[in-house]
N, C-alpha and C. Protein backbone atom coordinates (compact mmCIF):
# COMPACT_ATOMS: atom_id res chain seq x y z
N UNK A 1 0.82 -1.19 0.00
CA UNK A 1 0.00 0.00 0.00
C UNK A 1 0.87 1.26 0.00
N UNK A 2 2.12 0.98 0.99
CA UNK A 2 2.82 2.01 0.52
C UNK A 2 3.31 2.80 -0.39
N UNK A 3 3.75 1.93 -1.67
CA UNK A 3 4.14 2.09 -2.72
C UNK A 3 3.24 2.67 -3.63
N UNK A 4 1.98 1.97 -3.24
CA UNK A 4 1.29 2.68 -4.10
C UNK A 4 0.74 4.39 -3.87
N UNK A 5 0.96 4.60 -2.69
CA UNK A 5 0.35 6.30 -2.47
C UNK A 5 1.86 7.04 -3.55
N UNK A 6 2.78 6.09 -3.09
CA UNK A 6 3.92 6.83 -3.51
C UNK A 6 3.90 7.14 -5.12
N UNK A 7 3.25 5.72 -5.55
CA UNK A 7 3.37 5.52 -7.17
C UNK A 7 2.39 6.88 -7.50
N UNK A 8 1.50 6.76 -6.75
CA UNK A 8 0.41 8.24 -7.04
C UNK A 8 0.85 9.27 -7.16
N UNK A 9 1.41 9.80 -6.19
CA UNK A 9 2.14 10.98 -5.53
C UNK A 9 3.21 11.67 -6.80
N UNK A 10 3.89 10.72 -7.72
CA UNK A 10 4.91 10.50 -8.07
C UNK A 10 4.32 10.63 -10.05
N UNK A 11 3.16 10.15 -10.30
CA UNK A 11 2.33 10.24 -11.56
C UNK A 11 2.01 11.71 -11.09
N UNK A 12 1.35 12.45 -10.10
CA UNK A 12 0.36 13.34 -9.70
C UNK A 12 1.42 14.40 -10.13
N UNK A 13 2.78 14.29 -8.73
CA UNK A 13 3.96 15.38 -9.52
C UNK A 13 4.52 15.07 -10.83
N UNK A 14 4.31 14.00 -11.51
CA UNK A 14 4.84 13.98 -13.12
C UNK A 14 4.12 15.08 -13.91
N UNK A 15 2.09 14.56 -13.53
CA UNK A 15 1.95 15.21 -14.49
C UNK A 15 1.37 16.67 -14.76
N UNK A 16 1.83 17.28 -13.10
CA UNK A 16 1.93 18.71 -12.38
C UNK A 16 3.15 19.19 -13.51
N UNK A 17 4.09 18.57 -13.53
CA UNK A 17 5.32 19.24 -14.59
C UNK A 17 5.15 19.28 -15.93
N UNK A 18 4.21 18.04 -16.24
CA UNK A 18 4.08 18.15 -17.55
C UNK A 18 3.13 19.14 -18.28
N UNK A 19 2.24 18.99 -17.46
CA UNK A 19 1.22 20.45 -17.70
C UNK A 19 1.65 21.33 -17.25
N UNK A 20 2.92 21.51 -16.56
CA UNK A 20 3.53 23.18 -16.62
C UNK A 20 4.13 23.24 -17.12
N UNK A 21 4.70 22.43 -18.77
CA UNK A 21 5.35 22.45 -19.85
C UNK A 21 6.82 22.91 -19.34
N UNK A 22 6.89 22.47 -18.15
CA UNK A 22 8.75 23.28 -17.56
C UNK A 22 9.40 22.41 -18.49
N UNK A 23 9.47 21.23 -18.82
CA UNK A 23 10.36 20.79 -19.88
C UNK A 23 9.99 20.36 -21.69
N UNK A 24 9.29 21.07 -21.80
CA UNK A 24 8.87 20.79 -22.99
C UNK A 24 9.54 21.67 -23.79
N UNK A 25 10.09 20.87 -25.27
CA UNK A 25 11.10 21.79 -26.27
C UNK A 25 10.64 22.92 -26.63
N UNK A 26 8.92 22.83 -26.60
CA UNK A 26 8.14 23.65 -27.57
C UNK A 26 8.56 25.10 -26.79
N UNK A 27 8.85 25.42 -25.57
CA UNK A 27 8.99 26.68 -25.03
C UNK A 27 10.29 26.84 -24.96
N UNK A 28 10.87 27.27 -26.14
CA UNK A 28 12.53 28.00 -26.29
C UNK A 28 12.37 28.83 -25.74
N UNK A 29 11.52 29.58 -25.99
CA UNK A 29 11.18 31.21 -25.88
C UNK A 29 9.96 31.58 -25.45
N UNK A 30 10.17 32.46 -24.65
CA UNK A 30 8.90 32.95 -23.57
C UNK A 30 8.51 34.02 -24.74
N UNK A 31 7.38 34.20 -25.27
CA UNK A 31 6.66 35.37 -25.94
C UNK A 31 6.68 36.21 -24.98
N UNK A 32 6.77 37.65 -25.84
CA UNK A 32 6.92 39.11 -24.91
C UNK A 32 5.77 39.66 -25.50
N UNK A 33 5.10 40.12 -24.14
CA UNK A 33 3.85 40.13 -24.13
C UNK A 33 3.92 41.72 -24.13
N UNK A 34 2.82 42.74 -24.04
CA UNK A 34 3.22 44.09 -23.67
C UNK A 34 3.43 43.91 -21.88
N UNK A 35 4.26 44.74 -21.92
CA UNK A 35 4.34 44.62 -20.10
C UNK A 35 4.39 46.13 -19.42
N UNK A 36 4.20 46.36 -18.69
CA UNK A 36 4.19 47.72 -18.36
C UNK A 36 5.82 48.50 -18.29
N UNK A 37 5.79 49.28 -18.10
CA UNK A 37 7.16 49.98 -18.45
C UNK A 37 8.10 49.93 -16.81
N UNK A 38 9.20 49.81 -17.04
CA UNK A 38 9.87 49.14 -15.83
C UNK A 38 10.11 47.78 -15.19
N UNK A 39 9.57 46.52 -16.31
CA UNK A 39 9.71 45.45 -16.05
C UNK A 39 10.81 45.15 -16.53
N UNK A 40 11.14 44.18 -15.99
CA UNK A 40 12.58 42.53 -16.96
C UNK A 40 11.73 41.90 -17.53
N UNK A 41 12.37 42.14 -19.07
CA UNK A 41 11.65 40.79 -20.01
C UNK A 41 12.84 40.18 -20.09
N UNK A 42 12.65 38.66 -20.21
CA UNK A 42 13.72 37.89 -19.86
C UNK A 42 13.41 37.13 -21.58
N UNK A 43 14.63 36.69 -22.16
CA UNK A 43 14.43 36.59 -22.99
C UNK A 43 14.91 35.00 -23.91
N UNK A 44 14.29 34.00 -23.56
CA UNK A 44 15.16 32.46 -23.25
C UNK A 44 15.61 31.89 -24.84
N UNK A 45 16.79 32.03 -24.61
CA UNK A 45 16.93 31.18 -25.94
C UNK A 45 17.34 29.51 -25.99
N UNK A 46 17.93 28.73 -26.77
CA UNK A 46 17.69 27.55 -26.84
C UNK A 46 18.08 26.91 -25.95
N UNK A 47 19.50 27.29 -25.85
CA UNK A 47 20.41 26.36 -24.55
C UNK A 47 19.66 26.90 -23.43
N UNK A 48 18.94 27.76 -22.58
CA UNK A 48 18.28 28.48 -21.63
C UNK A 48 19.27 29.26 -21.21
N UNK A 49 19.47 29.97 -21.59
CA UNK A 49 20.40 31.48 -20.91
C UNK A 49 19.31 32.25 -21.45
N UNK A 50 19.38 33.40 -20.42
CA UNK A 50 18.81 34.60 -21.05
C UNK A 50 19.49 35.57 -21.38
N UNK A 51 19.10 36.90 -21.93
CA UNK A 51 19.60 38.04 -21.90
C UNK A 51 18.38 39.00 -21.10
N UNK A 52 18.71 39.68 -19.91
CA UNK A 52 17.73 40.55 -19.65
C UNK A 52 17.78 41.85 -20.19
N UNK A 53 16.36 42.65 -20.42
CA UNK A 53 16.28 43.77 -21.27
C UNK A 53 15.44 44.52 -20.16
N UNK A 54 16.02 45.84 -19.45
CA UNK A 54 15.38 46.73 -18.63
C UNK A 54 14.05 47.40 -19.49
N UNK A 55 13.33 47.83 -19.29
CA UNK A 55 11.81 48.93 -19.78
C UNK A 55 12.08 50.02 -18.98
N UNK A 56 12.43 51.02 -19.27
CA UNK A 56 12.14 51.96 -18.63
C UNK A 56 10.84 53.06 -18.42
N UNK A 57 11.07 54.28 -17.49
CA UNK A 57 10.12 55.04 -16.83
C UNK A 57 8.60 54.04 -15.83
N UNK A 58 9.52 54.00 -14.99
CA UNK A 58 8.70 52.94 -14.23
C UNK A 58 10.00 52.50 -13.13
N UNK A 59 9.15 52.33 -12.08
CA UNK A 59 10.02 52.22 -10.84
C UNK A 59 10.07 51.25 -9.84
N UNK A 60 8.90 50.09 -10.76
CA UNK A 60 8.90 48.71 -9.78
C UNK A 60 9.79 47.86 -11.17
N UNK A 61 10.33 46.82 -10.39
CA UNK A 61 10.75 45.95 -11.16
C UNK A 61 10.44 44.67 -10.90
N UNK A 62 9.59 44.18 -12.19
CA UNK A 62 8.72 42.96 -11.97
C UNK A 62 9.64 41.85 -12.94
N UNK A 63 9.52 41.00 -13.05
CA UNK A 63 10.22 39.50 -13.85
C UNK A 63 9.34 39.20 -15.04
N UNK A 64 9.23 39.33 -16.04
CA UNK A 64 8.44 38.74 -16.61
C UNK A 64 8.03 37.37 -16.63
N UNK A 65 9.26 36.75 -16.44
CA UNK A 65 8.81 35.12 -16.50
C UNK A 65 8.55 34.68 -14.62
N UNK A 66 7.59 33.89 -14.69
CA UNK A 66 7.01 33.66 -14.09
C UNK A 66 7.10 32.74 -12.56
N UNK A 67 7.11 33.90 -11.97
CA UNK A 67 7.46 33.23 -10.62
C UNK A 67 7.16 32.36 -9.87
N UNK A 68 5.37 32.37 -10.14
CA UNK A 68 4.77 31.04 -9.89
C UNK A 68 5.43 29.79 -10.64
N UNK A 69 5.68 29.89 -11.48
CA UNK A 69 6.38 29.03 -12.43
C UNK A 69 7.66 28.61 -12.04
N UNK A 70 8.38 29.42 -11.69
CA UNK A 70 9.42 29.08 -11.05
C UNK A 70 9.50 28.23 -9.48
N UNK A 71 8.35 28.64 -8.59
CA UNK A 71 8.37 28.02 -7.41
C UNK A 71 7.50 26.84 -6.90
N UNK A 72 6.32 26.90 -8.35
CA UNK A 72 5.85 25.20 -8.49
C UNK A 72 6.91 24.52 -8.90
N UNK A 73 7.69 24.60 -10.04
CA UNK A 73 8.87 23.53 -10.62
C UNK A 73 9.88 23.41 -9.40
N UNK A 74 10.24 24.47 -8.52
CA UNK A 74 11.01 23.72 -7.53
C UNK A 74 10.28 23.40 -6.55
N UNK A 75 9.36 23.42 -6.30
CA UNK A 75 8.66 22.55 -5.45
C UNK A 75 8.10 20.80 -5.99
N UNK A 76 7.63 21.06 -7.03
CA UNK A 76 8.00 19.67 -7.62
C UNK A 76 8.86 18.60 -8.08
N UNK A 77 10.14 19.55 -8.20
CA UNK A 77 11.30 18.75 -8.37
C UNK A 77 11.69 17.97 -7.03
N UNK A 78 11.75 19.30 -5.90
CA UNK A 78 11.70 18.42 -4.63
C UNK A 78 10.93 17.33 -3.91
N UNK A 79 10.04 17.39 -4.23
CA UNK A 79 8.87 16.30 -4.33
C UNK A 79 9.19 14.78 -4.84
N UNK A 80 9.56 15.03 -6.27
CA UNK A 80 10.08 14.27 -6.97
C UNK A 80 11.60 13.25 -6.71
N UNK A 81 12.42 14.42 -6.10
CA UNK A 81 13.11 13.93 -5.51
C UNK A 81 13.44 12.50 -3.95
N UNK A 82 12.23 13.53 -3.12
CA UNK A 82 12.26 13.07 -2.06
C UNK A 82 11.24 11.46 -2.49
N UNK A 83 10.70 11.36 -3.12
CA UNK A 83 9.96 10.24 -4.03
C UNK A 83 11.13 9.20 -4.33
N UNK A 84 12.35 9.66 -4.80
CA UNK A 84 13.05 8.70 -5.68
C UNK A 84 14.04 8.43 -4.22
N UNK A 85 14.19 9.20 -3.29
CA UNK A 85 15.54 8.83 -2.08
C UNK A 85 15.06 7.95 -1.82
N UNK A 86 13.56 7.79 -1.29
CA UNK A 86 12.29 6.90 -0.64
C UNK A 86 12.65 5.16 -1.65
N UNK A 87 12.25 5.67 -2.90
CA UNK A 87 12.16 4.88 -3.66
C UNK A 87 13.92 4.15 -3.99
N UNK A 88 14.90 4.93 -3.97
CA UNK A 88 16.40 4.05 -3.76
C UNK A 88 15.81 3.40 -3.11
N UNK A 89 15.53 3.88 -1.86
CA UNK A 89 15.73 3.18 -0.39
C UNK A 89 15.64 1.87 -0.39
N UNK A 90 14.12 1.87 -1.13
CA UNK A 90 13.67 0.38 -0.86
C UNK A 90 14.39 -0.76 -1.72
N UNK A 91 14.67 -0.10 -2.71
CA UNK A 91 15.65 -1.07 -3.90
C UNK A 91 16.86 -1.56 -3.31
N UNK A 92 17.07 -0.55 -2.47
CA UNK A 92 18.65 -0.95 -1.72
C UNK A 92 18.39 -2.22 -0.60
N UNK A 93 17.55 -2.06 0.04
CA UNK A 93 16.97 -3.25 1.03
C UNK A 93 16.77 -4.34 0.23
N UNK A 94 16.02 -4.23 -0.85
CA UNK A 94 15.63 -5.42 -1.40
C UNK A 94 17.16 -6.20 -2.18
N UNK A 95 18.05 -5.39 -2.63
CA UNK A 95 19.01 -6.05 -3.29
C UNK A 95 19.97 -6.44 -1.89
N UNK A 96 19.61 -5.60 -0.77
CA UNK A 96 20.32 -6.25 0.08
C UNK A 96 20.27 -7.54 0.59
N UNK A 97 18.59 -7.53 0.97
CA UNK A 97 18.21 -8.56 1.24
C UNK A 97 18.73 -10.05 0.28
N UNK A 98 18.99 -10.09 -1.05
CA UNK A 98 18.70 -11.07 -1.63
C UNK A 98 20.46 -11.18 -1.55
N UNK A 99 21.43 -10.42 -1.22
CA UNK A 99 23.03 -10.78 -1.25
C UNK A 99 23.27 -10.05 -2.39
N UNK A 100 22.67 -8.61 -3.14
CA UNK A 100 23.17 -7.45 -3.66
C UNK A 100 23.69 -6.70 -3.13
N UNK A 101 24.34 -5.93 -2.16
CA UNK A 101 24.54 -4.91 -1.12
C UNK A 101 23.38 -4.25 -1.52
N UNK A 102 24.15 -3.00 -1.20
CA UNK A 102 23.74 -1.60 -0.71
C UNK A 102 23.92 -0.73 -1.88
N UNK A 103 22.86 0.11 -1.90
CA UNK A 103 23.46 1.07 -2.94
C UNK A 103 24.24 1.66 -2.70
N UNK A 104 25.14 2.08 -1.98
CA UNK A 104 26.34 2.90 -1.69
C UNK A 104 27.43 2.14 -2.03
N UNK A 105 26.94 0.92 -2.50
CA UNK A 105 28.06 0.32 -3.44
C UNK A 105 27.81 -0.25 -4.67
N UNK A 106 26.39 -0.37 -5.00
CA UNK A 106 26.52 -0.59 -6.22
C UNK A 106 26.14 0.11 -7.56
N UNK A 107 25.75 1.14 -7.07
CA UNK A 107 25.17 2.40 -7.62
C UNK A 107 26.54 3.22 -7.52
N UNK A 108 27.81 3.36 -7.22
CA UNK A 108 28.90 3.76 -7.61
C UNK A 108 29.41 3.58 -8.89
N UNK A 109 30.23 4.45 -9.78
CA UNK A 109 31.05 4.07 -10.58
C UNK A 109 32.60 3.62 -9.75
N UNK A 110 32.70 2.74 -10.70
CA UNK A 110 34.40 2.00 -9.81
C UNK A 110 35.39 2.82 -10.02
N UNK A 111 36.46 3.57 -8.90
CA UNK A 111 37.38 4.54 -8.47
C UNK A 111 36.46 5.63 -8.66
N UNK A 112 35.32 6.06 -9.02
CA UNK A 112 34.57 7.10 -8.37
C UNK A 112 33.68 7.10 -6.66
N UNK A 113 34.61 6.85 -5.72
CA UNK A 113 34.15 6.78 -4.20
C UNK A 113 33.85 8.50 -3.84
N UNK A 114 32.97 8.82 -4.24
CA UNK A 114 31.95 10.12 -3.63
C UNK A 114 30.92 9.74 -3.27
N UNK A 115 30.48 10.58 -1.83
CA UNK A 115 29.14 10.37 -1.80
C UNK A 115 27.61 11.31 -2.45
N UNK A 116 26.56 10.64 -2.48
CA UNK A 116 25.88 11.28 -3.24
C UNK A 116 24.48 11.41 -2.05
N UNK A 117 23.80 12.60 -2.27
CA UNK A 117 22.54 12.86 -1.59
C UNK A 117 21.70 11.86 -1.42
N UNK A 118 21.20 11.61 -2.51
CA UNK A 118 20.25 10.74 -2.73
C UNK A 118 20.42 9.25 -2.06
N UNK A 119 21.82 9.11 -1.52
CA UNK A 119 21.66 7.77 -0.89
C UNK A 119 21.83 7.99 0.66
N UNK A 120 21.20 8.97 0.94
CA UNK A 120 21.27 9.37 2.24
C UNK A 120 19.61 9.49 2.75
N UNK A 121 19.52 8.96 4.08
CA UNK A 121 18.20 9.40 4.91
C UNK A 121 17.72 10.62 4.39
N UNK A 122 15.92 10.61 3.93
CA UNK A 122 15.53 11.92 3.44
C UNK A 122 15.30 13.18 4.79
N UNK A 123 15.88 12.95 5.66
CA UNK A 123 15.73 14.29 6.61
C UNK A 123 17.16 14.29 6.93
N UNK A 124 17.80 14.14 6.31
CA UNK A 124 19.69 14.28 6.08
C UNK A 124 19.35 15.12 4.73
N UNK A 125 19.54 14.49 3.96
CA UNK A 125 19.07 15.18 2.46
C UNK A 125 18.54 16.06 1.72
N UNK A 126 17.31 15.77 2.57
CA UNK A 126 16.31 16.95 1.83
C UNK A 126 16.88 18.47 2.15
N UNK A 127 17.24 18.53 3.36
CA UNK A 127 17.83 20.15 3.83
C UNK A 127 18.92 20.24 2.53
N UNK A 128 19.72 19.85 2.80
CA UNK A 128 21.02 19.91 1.50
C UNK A 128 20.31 19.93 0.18
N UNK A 129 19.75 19.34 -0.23
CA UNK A 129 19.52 19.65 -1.56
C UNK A 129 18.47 20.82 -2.06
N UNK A 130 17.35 20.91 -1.09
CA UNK A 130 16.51 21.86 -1.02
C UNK A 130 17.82 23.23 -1.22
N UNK A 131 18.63 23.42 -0.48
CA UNK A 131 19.47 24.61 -0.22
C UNK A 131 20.53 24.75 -1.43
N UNK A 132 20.34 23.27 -1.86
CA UNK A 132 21.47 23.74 -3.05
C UNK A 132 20.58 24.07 -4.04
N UNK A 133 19.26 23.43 -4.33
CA UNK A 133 18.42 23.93 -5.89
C UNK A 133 18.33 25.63 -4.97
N UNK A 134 18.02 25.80 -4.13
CA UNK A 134 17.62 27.36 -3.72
C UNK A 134 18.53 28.25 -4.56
N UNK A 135 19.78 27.98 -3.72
CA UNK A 135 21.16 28.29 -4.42
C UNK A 135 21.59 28.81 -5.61
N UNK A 136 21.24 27.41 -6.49
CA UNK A 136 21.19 27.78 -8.24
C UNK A 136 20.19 28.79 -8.87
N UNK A 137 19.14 28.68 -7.90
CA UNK A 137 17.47 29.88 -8.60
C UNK A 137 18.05 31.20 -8.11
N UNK A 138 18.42 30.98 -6.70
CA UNK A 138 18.67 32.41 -6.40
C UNK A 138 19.84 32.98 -7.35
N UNK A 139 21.10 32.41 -7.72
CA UNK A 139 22.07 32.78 -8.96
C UNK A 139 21.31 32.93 -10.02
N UNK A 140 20.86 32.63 -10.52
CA UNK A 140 20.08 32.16 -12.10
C UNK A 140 18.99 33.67 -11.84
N UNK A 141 18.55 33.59 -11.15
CA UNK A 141 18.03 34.94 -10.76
C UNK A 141 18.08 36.25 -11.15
N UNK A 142 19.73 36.15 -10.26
CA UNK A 142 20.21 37.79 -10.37
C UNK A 142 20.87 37.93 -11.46
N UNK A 143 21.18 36.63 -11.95
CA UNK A 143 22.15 36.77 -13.39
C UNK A 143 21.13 37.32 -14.61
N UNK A 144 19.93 36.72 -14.56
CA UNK A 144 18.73 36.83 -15.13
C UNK A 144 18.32 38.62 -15.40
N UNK A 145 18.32 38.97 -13.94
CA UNK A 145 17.67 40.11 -13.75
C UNK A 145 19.03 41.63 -14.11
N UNK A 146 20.11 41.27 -14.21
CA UNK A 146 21.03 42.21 -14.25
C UNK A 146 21.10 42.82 -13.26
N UNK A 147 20.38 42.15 -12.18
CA UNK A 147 20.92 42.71 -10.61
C UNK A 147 22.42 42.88 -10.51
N UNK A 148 23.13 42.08 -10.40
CA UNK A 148 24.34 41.96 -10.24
C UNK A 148 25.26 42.94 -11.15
N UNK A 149 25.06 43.26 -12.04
CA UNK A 149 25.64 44.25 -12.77
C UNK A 149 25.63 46.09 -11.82
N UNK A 150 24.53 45.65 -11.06
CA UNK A 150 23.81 47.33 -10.69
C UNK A 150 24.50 47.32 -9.76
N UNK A 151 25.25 46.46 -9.01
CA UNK A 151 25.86 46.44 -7.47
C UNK A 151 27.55 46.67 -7.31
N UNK A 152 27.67 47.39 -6.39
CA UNK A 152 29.38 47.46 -6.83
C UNK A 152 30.00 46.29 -6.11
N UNK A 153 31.20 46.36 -5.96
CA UNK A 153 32.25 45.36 -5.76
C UNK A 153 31.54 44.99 -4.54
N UNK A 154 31.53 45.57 -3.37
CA UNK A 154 31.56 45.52 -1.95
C UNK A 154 30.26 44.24 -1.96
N UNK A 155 28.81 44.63 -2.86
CA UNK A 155 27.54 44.30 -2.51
C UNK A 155 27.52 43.11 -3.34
N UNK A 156 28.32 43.01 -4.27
CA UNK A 156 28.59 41.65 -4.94
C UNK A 156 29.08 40.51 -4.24
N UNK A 157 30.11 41.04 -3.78
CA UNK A 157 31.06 40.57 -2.71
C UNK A 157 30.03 39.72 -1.35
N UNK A 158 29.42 40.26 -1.21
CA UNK A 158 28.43 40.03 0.01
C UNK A 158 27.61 38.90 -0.53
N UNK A 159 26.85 39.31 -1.52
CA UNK A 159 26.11 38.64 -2.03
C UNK A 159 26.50 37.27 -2.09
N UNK A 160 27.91 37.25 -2.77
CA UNK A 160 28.26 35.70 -3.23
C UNK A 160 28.47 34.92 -1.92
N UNK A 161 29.59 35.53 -0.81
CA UNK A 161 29.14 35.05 0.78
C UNK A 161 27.91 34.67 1.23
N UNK A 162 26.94 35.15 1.49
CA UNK A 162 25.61 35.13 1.45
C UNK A 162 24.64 33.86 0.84
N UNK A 163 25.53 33.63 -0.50
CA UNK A 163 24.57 32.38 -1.44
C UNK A 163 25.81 31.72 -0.85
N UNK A 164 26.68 31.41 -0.91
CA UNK A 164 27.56 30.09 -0.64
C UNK A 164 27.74 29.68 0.90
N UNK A 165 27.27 30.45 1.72
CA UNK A 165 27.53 29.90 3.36
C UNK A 165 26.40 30.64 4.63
N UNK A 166 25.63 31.71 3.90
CA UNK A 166 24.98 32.43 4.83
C UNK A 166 23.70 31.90 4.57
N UNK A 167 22.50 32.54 5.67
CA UNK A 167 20.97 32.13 5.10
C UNK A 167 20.41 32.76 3.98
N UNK A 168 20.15 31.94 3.23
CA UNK A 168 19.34 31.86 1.68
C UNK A 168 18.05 32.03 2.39
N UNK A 169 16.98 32.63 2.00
CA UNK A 169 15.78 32.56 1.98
C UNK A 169 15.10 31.51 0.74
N UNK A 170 14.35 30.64 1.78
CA UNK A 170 13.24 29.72 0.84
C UNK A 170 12.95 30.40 -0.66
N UNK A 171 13.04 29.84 -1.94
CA UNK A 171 12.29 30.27 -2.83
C UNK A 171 10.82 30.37 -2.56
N UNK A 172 10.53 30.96 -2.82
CA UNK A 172 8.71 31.29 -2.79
C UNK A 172 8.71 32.52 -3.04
N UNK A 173 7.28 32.97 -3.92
CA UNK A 173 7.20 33.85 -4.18
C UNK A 173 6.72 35.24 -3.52
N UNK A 174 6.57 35.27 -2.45
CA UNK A 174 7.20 36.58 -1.32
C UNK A 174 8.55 36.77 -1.18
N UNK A 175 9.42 35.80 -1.26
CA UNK A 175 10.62 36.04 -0.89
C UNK A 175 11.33 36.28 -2.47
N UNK A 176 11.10 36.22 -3.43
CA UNK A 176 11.25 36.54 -4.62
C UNK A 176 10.99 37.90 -5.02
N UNK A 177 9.46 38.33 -4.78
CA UNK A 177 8.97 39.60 -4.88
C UNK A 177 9.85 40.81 -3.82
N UNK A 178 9.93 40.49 -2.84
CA UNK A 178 10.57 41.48 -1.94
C UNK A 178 12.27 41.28 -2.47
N UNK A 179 12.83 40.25 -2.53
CA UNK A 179 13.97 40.77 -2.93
C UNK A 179 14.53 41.68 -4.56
N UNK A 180 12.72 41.81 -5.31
CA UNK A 180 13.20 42.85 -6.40
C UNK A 180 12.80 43.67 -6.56
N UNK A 181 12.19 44.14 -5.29
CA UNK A 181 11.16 45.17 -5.08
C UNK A 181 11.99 46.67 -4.83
């Protein structure tokens, strides 16, 4: 019975992503819609880099692409994730059980001895990885937004301290909005 809420859980976040087309080819490019003056239109090309383009006379600065969008897909990825640690888990027991080990050894490449998240307890894990996808959005972000360009040495400087060892704030979209407000 277990497996199966999980198998649910696991179709339910599949097809949460798939109907938010986050990986579908068909969206190279975000259409630019009219937007009010003072927004970031972000502008995605194939490989996904953007180039951001300021609007001026206007004094809020909004994202064009979509924040909800951004904080369902990492909320589903994490989901997804914590689905598949669950789901090692049990594969690892079962190959244990039968005289396979452990995945921490057979799920290695040979002379590659690193360890990896995913074969770790999900309340070991989940903090770490939650903080590292945070990590990458919050970079991808400011790189996005040409924040980082507007800041001098000192506030850059901070910043990168800040994402690599200080508290990150949760993605979500309050904590998104206020930091481009």
């Amino acid at each position: 019975m277990r497996d199966s809420g999980r198998q649910h859980d696991l179709l339910r976040v599949a097809f949460l992503i798939y109907t938010l087309n986050i990986y579908s080819p068909l969206f190279h490019r975000i259409m630019r819609l009219p937007l009010p003056a003072g927004t970031f239109a972000f502008i995605w090309t194939k490989n996904m880099q953007t180039e951001a383009e300021v609007l001026t006379d206007h004094n809020e600065l909004i994202c064009s692409t979509s924040i909800e969008r951004i904080v369902t897909g990492r909320n589903a990825a994490l989901s997804l994730i914590e689905i598949l640690i669950h789901k090692l888990d049990d594969i690892s027991r079962l190959t244990s059980s039968i005289g396979g080990d452990v995945a921490e050894h057979w799920a290695m490449r040979q002379g590659h001895s690193f360890d990896c998240w995913l074969m770790q307890p999900v309340d070991k894990a989940m903090p770490v990885i939650t903080r590292n996808i945070d990590r990458s959005i919050w970079r991808d972000l400011m790189l996005k937004s040409g924040m980082l360009t507007l800041m001098d040495a000192e506030a850059r400087s901070q910043w990168a301290k800040n994402l690599e060892g200080g508290d990150l704030p949760a993605i979500s979209e309050a904590n998104i909005l206020s930091t481009f407000e």
